[in-house]
N, C-alpha and C. Protein backbone atom coordinates (compact mmCIF):
# COMPACT_ATOMS: atom_id res chain seq x y z
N UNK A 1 169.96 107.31 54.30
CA UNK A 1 169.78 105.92 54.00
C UNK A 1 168.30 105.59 54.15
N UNK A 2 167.67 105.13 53.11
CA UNK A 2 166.45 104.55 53.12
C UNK A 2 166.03 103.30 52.94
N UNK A 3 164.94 102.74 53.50
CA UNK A 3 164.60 101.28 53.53
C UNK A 3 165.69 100.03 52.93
N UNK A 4 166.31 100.43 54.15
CA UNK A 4 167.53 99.28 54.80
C UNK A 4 167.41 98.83 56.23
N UNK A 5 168.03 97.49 55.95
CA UNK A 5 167.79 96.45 56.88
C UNK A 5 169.03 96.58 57.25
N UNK A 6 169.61 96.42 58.76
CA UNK A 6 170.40 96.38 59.29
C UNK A 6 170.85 95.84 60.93
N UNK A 7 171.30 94.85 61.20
CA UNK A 7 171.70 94.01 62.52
C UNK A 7 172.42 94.93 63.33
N UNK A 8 171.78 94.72 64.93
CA UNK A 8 172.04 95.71 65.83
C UNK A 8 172.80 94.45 66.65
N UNK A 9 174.24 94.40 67.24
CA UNK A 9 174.76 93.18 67.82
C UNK A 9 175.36 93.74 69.50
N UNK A 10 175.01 92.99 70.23
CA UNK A 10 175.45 93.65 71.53
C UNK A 10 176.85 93.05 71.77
N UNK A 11 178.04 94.22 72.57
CA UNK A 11 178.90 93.19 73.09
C UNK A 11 179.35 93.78 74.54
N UNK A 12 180.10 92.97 75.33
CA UNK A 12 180.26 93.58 76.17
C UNK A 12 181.51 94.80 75.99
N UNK A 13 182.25 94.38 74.97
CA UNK A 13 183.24 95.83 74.44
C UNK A 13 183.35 95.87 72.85
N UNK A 14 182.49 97.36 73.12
CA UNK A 14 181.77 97.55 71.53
C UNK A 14 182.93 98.47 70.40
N UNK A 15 184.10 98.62 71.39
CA UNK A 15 184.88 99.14 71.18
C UNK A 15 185.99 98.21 70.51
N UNK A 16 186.65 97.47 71.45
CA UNK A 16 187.20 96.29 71.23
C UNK A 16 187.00 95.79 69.58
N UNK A 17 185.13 95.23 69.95
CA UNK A 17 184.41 94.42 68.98
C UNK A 17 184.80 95.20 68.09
N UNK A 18 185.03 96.60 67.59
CA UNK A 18 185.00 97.42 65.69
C UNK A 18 186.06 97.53 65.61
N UNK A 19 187.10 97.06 67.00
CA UNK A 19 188.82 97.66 66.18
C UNK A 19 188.88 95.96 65.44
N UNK A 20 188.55 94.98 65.80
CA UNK A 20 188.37 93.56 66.17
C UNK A 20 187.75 93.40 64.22
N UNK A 21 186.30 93.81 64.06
CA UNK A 21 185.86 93.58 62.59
C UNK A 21 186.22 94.53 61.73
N UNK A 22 186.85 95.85 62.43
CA UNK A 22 187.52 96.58 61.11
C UNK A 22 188.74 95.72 60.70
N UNK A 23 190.16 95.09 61.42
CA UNK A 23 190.65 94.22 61.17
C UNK A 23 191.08 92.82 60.31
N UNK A 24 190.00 91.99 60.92
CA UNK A 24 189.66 91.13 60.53
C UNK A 24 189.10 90.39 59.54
N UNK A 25 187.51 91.14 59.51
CA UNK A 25 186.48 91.02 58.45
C UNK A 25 186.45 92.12 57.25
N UNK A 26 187.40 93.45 58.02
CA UNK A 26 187.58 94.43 56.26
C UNK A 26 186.23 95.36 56.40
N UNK A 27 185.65 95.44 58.09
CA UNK A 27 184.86 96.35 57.94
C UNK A 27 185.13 98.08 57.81
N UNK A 28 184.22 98.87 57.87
CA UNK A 28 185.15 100.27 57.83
C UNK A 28 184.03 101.06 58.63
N UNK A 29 184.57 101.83 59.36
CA UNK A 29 183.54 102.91 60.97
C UNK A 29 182.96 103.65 59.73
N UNK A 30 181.57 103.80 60.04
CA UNK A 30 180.45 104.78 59.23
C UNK A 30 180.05 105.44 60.10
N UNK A 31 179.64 105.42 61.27
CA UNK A 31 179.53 106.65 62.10
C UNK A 31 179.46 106.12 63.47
N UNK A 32 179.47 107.27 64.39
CA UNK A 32 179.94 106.46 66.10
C UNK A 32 178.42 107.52 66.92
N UNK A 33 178.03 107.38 67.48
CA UNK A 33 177.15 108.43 68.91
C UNK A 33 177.51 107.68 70.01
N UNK A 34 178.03 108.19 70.92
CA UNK A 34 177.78 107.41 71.93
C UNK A 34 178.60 106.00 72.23
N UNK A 35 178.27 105.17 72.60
CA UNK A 35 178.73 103.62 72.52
C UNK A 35 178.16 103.10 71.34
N UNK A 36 177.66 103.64 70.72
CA UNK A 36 176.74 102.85 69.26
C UNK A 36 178.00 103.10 68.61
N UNK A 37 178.06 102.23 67.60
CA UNK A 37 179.15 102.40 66.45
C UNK A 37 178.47 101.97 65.45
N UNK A 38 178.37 101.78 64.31
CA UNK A 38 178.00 101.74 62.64
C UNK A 38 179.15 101.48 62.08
N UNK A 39 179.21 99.47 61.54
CA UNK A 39 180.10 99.64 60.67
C UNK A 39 179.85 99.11 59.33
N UNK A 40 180.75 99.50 58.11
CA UNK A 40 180.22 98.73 57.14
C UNK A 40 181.06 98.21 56.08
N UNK A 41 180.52 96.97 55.55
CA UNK A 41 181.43 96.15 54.26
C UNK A 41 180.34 96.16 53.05
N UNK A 42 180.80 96.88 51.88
CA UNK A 42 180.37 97.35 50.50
C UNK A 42 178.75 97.97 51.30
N UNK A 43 177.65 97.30 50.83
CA UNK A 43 176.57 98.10 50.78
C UNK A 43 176.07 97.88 52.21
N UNK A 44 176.57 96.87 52.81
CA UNK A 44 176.13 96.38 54.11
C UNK A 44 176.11 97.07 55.36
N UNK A 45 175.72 97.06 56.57
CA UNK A 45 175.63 97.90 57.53
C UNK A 45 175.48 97.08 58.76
N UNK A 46 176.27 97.29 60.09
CA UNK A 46 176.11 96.84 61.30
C UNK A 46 176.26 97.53 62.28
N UNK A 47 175.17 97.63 63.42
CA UNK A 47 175.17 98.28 64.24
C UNK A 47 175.83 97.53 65.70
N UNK A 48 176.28 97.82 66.21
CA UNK A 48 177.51 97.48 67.54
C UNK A 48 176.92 98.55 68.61
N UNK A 49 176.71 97.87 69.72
CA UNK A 49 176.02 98.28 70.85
C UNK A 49 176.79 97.81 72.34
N UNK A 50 177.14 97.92 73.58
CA UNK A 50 177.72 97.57 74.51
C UNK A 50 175.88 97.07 74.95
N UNK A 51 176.32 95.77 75.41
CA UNK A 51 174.71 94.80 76.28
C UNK A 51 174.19 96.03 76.91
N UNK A 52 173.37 95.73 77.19
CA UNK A 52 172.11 96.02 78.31
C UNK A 52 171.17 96.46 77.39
N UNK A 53 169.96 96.97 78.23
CA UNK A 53 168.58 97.12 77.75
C UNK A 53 167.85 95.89 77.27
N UNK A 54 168.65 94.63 77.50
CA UNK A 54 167.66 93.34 76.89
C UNK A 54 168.32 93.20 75.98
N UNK A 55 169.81 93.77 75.61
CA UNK A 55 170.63 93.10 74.64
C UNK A 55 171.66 92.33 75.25
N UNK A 56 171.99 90.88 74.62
CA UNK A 56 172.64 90.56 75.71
C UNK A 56 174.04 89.75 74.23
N UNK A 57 175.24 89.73 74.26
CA UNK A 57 176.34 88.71 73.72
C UNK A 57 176.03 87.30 73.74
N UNK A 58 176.88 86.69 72.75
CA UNK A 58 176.82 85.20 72.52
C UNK A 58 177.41 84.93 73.78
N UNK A 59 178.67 85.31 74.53
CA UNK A 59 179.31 84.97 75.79
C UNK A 59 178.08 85.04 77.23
N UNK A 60 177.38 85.93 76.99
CA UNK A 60 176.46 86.09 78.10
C UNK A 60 175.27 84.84 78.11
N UNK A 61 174.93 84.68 76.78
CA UNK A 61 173.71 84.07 76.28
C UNK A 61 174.56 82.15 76.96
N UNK A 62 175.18 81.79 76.57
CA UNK A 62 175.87 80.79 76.70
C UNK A 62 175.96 80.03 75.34
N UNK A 63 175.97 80.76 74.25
CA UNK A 63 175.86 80.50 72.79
C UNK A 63 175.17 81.57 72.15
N UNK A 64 174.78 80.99 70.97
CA UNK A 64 174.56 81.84 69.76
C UNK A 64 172.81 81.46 69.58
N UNK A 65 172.12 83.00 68.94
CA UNK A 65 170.75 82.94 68.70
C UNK A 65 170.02 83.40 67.69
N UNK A 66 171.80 83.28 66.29
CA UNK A 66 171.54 83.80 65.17
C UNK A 66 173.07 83.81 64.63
N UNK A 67 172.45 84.09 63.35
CA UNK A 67 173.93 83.75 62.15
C UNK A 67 173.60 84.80 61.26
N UNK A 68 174.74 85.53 61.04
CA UNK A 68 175.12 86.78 60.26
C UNK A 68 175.35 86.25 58.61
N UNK A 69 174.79 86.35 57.95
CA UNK A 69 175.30 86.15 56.48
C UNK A 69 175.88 87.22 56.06
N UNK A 70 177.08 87.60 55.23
CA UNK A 70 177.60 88.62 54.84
C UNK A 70 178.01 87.73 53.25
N UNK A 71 177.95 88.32 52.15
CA UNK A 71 178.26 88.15 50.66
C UNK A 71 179.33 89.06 50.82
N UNK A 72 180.41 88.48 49.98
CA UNK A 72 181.76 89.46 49.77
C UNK A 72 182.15 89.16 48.49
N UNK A 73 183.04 89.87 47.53
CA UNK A 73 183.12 89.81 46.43
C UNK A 73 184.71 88.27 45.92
N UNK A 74 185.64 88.38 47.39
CA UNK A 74 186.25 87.19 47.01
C UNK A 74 186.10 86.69 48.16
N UNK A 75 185.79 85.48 48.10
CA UNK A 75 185.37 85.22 49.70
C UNK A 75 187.32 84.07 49.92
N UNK A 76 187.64 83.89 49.12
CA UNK A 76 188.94 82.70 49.40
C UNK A 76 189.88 84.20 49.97
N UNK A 77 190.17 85.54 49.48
CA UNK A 77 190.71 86.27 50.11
C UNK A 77 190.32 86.46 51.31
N UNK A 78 189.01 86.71 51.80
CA UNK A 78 188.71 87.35 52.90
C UNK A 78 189.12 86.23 53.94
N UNK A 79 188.36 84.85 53.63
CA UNK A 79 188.71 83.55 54.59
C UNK A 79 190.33 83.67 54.36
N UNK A 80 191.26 84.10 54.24
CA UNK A 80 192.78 84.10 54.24
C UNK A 80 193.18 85.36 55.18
N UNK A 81 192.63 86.55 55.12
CA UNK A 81 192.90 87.31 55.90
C UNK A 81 192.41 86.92 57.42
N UNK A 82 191.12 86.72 57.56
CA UNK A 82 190.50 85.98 58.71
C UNK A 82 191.31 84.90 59.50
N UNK A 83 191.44 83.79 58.54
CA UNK A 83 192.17 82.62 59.29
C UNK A 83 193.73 83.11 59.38
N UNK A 84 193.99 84.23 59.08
CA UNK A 84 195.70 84.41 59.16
C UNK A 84 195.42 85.82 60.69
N UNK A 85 194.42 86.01 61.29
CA UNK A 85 193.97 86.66 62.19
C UNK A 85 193.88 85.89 63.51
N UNK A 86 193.29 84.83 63.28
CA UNK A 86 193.36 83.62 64.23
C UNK A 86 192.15 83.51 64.26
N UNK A 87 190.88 84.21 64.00
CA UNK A 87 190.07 83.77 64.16
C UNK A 87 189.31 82.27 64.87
N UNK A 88 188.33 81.93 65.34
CA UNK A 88 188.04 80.84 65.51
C UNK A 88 186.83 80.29 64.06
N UNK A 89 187.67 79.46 63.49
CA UNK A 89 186.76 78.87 62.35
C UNK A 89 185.61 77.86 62.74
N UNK A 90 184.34 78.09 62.45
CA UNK A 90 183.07 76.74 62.75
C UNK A 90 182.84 76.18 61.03
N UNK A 91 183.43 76.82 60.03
CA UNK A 91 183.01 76.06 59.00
C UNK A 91 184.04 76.23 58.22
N UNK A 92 185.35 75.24 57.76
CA UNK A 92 186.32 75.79 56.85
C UNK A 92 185.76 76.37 55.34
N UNK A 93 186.46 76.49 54.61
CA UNK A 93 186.19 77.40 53.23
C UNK A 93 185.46 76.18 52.30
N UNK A 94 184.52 76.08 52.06
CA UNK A 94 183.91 75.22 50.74
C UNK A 94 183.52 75.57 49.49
N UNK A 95 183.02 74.74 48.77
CA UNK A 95 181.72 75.05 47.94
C UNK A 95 180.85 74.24 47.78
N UNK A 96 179.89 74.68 47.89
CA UNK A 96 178.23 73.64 47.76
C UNK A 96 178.12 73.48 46.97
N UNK A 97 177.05 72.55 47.17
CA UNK A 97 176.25 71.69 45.46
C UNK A 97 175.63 73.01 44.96
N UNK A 98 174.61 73.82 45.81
CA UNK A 98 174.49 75.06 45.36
C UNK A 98 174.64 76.02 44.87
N UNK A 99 176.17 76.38 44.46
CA UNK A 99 176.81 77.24 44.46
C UNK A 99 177.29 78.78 45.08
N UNK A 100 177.77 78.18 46.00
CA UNK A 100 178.34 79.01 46.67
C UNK A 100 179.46 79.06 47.55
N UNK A 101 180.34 79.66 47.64
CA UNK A 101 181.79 78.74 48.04
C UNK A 101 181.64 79.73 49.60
N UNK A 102 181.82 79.45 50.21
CA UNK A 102 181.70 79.43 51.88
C UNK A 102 182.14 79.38 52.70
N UNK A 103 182.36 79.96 54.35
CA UNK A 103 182.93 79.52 55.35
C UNK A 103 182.27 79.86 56.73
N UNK A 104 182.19 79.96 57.86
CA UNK A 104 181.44 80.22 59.05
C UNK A 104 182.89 80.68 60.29
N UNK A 105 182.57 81.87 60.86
CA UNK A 105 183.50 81.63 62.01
C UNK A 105 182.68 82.77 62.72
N UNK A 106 183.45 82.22 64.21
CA UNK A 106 182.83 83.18 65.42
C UNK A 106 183.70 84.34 65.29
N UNK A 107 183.30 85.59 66.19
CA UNK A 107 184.12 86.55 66.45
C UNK A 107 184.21 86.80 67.87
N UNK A 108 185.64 87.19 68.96
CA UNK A 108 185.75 87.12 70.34
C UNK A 108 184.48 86.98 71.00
N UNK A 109 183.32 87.64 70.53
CA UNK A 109 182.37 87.32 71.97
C UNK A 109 181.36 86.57 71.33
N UNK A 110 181.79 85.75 70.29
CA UNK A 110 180.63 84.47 69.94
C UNK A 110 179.19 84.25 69.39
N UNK A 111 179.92 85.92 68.29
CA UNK A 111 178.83 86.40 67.21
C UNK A 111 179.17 85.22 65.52
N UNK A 112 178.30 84.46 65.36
CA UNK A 112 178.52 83.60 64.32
C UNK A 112 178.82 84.32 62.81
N UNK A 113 179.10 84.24 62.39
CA UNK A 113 178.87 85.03 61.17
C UNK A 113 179.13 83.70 59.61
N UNK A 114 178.66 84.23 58.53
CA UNK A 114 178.90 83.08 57.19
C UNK A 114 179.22 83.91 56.49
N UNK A 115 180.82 83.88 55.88
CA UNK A 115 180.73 84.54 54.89
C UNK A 115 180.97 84.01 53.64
N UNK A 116 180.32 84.32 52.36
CA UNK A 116 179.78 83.59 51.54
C UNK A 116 179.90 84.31 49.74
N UNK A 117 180.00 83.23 48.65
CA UNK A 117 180.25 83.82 47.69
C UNK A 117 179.52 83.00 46.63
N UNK A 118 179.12 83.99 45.75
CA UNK A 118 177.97 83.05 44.64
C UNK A 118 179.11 82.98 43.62
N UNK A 119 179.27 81.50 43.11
CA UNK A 119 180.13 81.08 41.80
C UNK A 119 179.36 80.03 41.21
């Protein structure tokens, strides 16, 4: 893999956290070392880490210090699998003046994420 950008997210169970977004969000394990895990949806990539070293969770932090954008190809499916998960929703399903039909939710340890669709 070359010149790719990719989010490194701490949790306190990094384990938990990938059975949790393979689930949920439709991610799929790309490779594991260690407590590191690598997961990914279409071209995208996320790295999953257990805290320490100066990484710390949205639960530790006492909130959030960033928002995950993820593009998906139907986003009204994915927000259906999600909200039929239980997820906690911060933005129900829309569409903007912009175009783009939309939604926002946390995941157990209070990683924000948007997931989002150009129409």
């Amino acid at each position: 893999m070359s010149d790719t950008l990719y989010v490194r997210l701490a949790y306190e169970d990094e384990e938990a956290a990938a059975e949790w977004l393979i689930r949920v969000f439709g991610f799929r394990e790309y490779a594991r070392k260690g407590s590191l895990i690598w997961l990914e949806l279409s071209d995208g990539l996320v790295m999953l880490c257990r805290v320490g070293l100066g990484l710390l969770s949205p639960r530790q932090l006492g909130g959030v210090s960033h928002k995950i954008n993820v593009y998906v190809d139907d986003v009204d499916v994915h927000y259906a699998r999600t909200t039929r998960e239980g997820a906690v929703l911060q933005r129900p399903l829309e569409t903007t003046e912009y175009g783009e039909r939309r939604y926002e939710v946390f995941d157990p340890e209070g990683h924000w994420w948007h997931f989002t669709q150009r129409v």
